[in-house]
C-alpha atoms as a PDB file:
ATOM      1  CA  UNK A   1       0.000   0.000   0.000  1.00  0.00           C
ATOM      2  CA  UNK A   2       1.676   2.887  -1.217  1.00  0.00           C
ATOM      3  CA  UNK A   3       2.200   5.919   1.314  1.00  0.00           C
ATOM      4  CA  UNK A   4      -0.842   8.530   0.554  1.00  0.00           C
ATOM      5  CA  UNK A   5      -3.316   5.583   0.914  1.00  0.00           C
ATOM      6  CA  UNK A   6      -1.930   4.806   4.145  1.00  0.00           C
ATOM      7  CA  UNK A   7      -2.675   8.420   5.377  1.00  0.00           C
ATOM      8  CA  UNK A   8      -6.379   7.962   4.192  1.00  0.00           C
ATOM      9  CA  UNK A   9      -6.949   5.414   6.143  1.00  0.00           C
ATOM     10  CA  UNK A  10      -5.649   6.690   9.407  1.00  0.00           C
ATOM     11  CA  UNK A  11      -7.647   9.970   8.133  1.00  0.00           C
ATOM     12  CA  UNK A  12     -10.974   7.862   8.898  1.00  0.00           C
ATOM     13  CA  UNK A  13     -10.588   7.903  12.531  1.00  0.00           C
ATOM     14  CA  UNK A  14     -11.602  11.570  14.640  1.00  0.00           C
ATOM     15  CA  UNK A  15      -8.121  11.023  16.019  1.00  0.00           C
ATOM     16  CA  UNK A  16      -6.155  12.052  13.195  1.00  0.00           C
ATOM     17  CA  UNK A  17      -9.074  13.069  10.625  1.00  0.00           C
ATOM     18  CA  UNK A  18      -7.185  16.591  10.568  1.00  0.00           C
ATOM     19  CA  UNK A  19      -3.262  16.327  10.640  1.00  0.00           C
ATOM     20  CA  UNK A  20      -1.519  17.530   7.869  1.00  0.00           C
ATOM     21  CA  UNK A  21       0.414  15.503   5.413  1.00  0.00           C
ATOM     22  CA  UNK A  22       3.113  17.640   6.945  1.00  0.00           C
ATOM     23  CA  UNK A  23       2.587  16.577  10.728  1.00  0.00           C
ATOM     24  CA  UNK A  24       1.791  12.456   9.228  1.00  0.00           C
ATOM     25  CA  UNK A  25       5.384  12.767   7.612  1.00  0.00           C
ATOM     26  CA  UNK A  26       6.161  13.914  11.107  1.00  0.00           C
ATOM     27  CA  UNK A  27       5.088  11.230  12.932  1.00  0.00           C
ATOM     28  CA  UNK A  28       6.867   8.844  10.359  1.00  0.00           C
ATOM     29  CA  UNK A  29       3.867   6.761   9.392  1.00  0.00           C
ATOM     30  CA  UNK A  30       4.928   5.326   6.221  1.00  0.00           C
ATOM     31  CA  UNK A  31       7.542   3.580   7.770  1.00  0.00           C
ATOM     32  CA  UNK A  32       5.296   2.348  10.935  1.00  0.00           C
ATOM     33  CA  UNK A  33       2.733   0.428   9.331  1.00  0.00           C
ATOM     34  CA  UNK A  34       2.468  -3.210  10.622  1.00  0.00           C
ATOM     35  CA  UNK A  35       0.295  -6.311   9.602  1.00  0.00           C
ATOM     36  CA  UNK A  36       0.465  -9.309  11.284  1.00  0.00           C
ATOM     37  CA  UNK A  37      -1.351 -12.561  11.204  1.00  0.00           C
ATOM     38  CA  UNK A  38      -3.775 -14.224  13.598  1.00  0.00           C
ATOM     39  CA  UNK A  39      -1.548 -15.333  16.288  1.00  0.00           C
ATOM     40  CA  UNK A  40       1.557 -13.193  15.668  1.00  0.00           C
ATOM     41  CA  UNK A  41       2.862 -10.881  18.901  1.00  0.00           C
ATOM     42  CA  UNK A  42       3.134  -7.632  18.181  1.00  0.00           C
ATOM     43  CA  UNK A  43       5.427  -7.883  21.876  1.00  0.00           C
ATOM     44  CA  UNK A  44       5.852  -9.950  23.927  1.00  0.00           C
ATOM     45  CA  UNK A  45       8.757  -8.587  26.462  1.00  0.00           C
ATOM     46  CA  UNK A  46       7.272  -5.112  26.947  1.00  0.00           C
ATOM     47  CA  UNK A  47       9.878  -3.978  29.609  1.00  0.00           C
ATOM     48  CA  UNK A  48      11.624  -1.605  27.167  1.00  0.00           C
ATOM     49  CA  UNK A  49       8.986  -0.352  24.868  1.00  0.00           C
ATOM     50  CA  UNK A  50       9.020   2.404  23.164  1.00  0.00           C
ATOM     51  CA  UNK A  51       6.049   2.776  20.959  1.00  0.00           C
ATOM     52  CA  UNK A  52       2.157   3.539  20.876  1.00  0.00           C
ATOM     53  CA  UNK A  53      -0.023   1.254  18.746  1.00  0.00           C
ATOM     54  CA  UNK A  54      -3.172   2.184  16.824  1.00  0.00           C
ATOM     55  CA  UNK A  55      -5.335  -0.532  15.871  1.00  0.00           C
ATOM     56  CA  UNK A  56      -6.344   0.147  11.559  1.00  0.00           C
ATOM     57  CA  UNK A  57      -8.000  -3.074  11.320  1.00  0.00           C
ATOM     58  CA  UNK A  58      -8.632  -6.586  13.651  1.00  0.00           C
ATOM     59  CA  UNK A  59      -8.431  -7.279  17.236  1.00  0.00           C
ATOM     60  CA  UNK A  60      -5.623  -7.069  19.582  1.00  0.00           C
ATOM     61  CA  UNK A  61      -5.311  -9.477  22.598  1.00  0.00           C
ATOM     62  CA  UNK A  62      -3.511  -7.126  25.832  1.00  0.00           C
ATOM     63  CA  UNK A  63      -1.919  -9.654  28.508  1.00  0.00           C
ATOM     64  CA  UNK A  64       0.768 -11.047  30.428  1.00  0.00           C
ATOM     65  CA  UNK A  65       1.808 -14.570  31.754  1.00  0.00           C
ATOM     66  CA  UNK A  66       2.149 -15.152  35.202  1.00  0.00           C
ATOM     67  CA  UNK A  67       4.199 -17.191  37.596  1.00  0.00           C
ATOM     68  CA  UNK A  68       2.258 -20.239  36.836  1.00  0.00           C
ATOM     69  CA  UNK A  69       2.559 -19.988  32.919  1.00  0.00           C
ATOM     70  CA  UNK A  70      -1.108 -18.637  32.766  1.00  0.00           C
ATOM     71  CA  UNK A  71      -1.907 -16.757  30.245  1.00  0.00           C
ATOM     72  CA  UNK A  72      -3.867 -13.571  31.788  1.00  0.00           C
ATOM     73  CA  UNK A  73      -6.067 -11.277  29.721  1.00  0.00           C
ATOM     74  CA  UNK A  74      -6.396  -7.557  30.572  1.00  0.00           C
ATOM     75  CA  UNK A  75      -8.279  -6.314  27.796  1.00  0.00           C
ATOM     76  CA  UNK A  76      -8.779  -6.940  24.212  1.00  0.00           C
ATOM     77  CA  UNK A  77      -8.360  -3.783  21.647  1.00  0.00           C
ATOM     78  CA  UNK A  78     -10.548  -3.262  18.604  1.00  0.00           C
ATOM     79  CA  UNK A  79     -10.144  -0.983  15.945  1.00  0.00           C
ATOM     80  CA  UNK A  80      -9.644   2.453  16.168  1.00  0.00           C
ATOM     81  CA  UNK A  81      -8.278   1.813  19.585  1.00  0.00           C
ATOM     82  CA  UNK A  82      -4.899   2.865  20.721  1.00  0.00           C
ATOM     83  CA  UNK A  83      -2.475   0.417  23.329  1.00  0.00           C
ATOM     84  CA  UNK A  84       1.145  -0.225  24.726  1.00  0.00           C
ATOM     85  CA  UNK A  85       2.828   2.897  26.014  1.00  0.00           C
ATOM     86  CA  UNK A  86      -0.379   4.471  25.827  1.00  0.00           C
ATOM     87  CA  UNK A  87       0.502   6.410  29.021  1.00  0.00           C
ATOM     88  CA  UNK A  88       3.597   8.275  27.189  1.00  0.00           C
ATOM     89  CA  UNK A  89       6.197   6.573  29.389  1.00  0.00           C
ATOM     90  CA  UNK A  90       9.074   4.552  29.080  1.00  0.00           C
ATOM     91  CA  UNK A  91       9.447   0.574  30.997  1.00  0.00           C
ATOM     92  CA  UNK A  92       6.008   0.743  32.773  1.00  0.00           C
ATOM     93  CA  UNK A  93       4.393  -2.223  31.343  1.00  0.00           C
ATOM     94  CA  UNK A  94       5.619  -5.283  33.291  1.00  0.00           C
ATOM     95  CA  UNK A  95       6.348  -7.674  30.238  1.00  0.00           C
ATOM     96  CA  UNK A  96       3.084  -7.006  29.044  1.00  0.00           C
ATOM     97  CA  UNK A  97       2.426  -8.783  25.559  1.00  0.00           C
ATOM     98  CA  UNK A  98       0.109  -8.054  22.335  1.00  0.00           C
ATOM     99  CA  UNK A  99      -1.022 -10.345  20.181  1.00  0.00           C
ATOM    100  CA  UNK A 100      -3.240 -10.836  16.619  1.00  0.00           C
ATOM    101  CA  UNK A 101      -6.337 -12.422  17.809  1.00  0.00           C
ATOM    102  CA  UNK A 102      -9.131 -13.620  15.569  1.00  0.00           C
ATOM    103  CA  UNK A 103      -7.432 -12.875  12.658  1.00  0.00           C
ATOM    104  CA  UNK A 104      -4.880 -10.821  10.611  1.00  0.00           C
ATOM    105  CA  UNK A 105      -4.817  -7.214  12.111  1.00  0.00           C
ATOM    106  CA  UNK A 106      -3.442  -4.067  10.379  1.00  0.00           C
ATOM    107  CA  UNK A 107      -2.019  -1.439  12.763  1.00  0.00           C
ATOM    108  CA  UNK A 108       0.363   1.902  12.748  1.00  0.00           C
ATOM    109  CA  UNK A 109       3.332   2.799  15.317  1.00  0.00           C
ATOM    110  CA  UNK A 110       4.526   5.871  16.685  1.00  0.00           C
ATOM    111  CA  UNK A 111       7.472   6.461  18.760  1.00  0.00           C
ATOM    112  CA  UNK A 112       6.472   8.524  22.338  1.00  0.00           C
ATOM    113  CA  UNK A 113       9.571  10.862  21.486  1.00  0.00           C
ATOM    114  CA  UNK A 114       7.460  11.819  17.550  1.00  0.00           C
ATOM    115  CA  UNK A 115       3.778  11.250  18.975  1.00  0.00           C
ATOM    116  CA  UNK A 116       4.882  14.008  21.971  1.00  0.00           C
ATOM    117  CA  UNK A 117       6.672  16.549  19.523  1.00  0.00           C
ATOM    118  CA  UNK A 118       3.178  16.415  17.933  1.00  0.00           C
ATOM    119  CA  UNK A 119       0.585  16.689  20.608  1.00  0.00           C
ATOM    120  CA  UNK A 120       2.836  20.040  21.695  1.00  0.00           C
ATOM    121  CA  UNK A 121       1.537  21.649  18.559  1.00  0.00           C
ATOM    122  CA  UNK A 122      -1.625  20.296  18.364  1.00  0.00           C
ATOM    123  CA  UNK A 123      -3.255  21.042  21.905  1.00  0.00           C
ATOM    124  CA  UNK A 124      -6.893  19.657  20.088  1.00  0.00           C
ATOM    125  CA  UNK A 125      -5.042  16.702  19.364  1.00  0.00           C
ATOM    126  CA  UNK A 126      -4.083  16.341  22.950  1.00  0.00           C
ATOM    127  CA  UNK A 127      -7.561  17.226  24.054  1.00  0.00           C
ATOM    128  CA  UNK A 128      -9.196  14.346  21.954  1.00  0.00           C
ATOM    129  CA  UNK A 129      -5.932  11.739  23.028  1.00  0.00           C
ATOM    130  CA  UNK A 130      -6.636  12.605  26.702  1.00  0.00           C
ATOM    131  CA  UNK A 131     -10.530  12.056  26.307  1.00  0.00           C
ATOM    132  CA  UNK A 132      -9.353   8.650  24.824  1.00  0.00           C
ATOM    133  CA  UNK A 133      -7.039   7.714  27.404  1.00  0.00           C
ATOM    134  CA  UNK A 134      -9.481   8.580  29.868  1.00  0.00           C
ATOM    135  CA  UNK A 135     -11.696   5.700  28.631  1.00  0.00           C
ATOM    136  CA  UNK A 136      -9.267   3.350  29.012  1.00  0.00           C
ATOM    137  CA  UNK A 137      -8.574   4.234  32.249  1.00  0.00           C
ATOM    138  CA  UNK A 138     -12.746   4.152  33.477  1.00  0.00           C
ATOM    139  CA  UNK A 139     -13.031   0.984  31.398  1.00  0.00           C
ATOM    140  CA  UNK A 140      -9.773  -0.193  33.606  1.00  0.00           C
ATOM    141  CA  UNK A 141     -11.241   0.734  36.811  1.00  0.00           C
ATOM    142  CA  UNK A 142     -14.986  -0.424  36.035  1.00  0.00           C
ATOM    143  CA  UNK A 143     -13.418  -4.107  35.715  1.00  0.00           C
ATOM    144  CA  UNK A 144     -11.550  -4.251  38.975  1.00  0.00           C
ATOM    145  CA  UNK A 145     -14.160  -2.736  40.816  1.00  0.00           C
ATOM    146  CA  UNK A 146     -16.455  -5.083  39.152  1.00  0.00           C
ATOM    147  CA  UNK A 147     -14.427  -8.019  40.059  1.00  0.00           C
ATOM    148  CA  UNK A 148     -13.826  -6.852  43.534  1.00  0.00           C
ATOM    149  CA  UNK A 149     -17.578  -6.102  44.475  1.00  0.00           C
ATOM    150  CA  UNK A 150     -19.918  -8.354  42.445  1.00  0.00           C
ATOM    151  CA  UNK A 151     -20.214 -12.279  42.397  1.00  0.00           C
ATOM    152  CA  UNK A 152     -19.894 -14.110  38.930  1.00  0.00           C
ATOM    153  CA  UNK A 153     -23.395 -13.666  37.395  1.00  0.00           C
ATOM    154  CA  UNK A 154     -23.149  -9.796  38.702  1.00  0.00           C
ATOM    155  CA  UNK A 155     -19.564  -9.344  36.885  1.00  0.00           C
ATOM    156  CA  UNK A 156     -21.213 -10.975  34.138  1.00  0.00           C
ATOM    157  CA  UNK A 157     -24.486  -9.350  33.309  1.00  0.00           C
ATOM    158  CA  UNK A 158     -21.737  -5.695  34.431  1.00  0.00           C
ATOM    159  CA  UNK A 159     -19.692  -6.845  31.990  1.00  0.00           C
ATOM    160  CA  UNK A 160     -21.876  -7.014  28.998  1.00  0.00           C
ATOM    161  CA  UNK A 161     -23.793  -3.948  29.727  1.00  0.00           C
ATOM    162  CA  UNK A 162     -20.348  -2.133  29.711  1.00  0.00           C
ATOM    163  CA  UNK A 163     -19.433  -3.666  26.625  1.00  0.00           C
ATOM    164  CA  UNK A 164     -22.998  -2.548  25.081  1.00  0.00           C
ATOM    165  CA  UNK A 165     -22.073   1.243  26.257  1.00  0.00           C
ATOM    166  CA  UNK A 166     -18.553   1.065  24.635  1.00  0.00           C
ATOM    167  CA  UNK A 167     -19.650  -0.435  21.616  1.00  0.00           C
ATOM    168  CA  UNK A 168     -22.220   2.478  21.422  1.00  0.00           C
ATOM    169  CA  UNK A 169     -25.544   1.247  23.264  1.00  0.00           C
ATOM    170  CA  UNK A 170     -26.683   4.675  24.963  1.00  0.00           C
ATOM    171  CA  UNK A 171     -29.882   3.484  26.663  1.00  0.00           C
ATOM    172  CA  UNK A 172     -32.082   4.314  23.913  1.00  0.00           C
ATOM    173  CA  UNK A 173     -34.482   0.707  22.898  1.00  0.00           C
ATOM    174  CA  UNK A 174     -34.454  -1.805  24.502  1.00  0.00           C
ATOM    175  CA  UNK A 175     -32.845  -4.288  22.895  1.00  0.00           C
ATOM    176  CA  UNK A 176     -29.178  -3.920  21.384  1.00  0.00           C
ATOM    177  CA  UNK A 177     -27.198  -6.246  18.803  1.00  0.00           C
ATOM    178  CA  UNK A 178     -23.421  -6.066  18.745  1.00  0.00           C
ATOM    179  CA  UNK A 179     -20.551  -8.548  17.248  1.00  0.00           C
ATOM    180  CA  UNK A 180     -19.196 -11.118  18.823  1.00  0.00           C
ATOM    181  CA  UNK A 181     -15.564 -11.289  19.056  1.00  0.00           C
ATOM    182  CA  UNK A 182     -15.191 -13.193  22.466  1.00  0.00           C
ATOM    183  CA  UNK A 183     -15.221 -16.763  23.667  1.00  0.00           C
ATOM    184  CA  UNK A 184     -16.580 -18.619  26.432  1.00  0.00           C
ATOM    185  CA  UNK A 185     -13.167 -18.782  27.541  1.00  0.00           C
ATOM    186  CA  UNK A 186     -12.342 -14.844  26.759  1.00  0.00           C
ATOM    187  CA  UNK A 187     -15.386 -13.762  28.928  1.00  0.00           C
ATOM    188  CA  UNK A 188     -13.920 -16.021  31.783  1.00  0.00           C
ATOM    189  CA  UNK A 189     -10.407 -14.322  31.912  1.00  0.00           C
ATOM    190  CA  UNK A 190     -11.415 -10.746  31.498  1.00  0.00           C
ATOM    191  CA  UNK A 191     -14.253 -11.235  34.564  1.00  0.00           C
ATOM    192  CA  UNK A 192     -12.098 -13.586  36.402  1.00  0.00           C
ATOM    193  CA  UNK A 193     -13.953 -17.172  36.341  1.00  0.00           C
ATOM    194  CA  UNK A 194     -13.748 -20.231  34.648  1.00  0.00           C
ATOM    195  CA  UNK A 195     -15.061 -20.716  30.766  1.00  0.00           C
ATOM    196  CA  UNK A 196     -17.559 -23.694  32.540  1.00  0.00           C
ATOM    197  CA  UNK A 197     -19.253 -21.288  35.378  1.00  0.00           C
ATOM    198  CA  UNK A 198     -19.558 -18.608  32.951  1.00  0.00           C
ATOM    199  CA  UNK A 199     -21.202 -20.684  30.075  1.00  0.00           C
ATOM    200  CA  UNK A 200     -23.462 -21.849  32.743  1.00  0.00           C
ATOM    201  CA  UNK A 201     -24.822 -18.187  33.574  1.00  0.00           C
ATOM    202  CA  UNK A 202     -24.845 -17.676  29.757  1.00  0.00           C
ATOM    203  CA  UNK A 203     -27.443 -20.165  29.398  1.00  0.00           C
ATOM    204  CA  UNK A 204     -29.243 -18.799  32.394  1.00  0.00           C
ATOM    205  CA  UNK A 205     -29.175 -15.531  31.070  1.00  0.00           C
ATOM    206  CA  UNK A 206     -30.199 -16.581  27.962  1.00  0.00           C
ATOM    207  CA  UNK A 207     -33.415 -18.422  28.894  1.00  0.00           C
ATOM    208  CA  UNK A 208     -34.016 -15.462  31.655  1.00  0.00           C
ATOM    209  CA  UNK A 209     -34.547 -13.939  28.495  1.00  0.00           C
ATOM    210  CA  UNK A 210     -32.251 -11.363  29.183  1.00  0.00           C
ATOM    211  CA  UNK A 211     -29.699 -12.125  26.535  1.00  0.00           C
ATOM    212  CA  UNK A 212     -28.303 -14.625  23.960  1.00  0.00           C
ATOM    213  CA  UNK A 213     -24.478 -14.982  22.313  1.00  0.00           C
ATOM    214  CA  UNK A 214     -24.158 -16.632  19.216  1.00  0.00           C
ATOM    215  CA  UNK A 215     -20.692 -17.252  16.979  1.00  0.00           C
ATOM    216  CA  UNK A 216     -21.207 -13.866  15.139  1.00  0.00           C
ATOM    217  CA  UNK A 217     -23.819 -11.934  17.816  1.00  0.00           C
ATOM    218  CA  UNK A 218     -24.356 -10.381  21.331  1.00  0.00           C
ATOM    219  CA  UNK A 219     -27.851  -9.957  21.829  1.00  0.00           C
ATOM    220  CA  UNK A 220     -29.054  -8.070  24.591  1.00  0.00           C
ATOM    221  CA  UNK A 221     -32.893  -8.656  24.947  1.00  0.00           C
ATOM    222  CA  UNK A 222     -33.747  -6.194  27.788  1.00  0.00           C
ATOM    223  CA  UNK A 223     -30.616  -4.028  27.710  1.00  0.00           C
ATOM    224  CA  UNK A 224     -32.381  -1.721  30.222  1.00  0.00           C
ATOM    225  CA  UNK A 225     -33.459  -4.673  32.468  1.00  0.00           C
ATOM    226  CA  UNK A 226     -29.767  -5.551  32.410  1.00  0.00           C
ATOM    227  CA  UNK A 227     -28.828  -1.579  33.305  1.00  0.00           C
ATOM    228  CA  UNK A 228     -30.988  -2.225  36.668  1.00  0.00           C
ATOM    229  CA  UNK A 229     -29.837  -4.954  37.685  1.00  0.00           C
ATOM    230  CA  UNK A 230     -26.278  -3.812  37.238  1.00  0.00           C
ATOM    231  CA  UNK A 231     -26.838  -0.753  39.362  1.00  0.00           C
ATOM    232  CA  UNK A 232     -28.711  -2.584  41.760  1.00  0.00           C
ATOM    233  CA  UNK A 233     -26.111  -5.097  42.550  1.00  0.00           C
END
């Protein structure tokens, strides 16, 4: 893909819809563009990274392994979402890894050192970053307050109302349809349970008639339902 094509599809996103092709040559895109295939790392050792991410295309798989060999899942990043030193500092992400999940994924690097240089001439650039950030940060804290305060089925029915409201669900109807990109087994690391218990309460859920996950779907039936009983718990 040659170079001006690359900026039009970064251009897509609010992020960058209005850098110049000045302030991209800045930020050395065209030599920053990365696709890897399902299962690839983009890191593994994160101890010494230097870079932000920005997802173009795919999923990206955020985790770490711990002292057991587990494999731990913090969050998983869609498109248009940014990850690794999304903070802006250097050796603060405790051999975090990222990985291609689902599929082939198509994403763009930046170094902090460029990425800084350009968020100190654009302060609206820094405005919309920080707003960005800032959701990653609420979405952060939601989940370990969630898995601090709530029992399995709460964590659950939390987590997939949160999902809904990321994803775009802003209380209006009162049923909403998003894709499925998570497993059994997905859902089970990011609420902290096992893939059996929480296929269990799927199935509850499900003939509750509160909400129903097929390969391609996330169905919530009675999203608002689900809102009450997730601020009731």
């Amino acid at each position: 893909m040659d170079t001006d094509n690359k900026f039009l599809l970064l251009r897509n996103y609010d992020l960058w819809c209005h850098l110049s092709d000045e302030e991209y040559e800045n930020l050395n895109v065209s030599h920053h563009f990365i696709e890897a295939k399902k299962g690839d790392y983009i890191y593994f050792d994160s101890y010494h990274l230097n870079k932000l991410y920005f997802v173009k295309d795919g999923y990206i798989k955020i985790g770490y392994i711990d002292e057991e060999g587990n494999e731990i899942i913090k969050e998983i990043i869609r498109e248009g979402e940014i990850f690794g030193q999304f903070a802006l500092e250097k050796n603060n992400l405790n051999g975090e890894f990222a990985r291609a999940y689902k599929g082939n994924v198509s994403l763009c690097a930046f170094s902090i050192e460029d990425f800084e240089k350009l968020l100190k001439k654009r302060p609206d650039l820094a405005i919309k970053y920080s707003k960005q950030v800032g959701e990653k940060l609420r979405r952060a804290e939601f989940r370990l307050l969630t898995m601090l305060n709530k029992d399995v089925r709460s964590r659950l029915l939390a987590f997939f109302y949160h999902l809904a409201m990321v994803d775009g669900y802003r209380g209006e109807g009162v049923s909403y349809t998003m894709n499925n990109f998570l497993t059994h087994e997905d859902i089970a690391k990011l609420i902290g349970s096992t893939r059996q218990t929480v296929t269990t309460f799927i199935n509850e859920l499900d003939d509750e008639g509160l909400l129903k996950l097929t390969r391609k779907k996330i169905i919530l039936h009675d999203a608002k339902k689900i809102k009450t009983l997730v601020m009731a718990e």
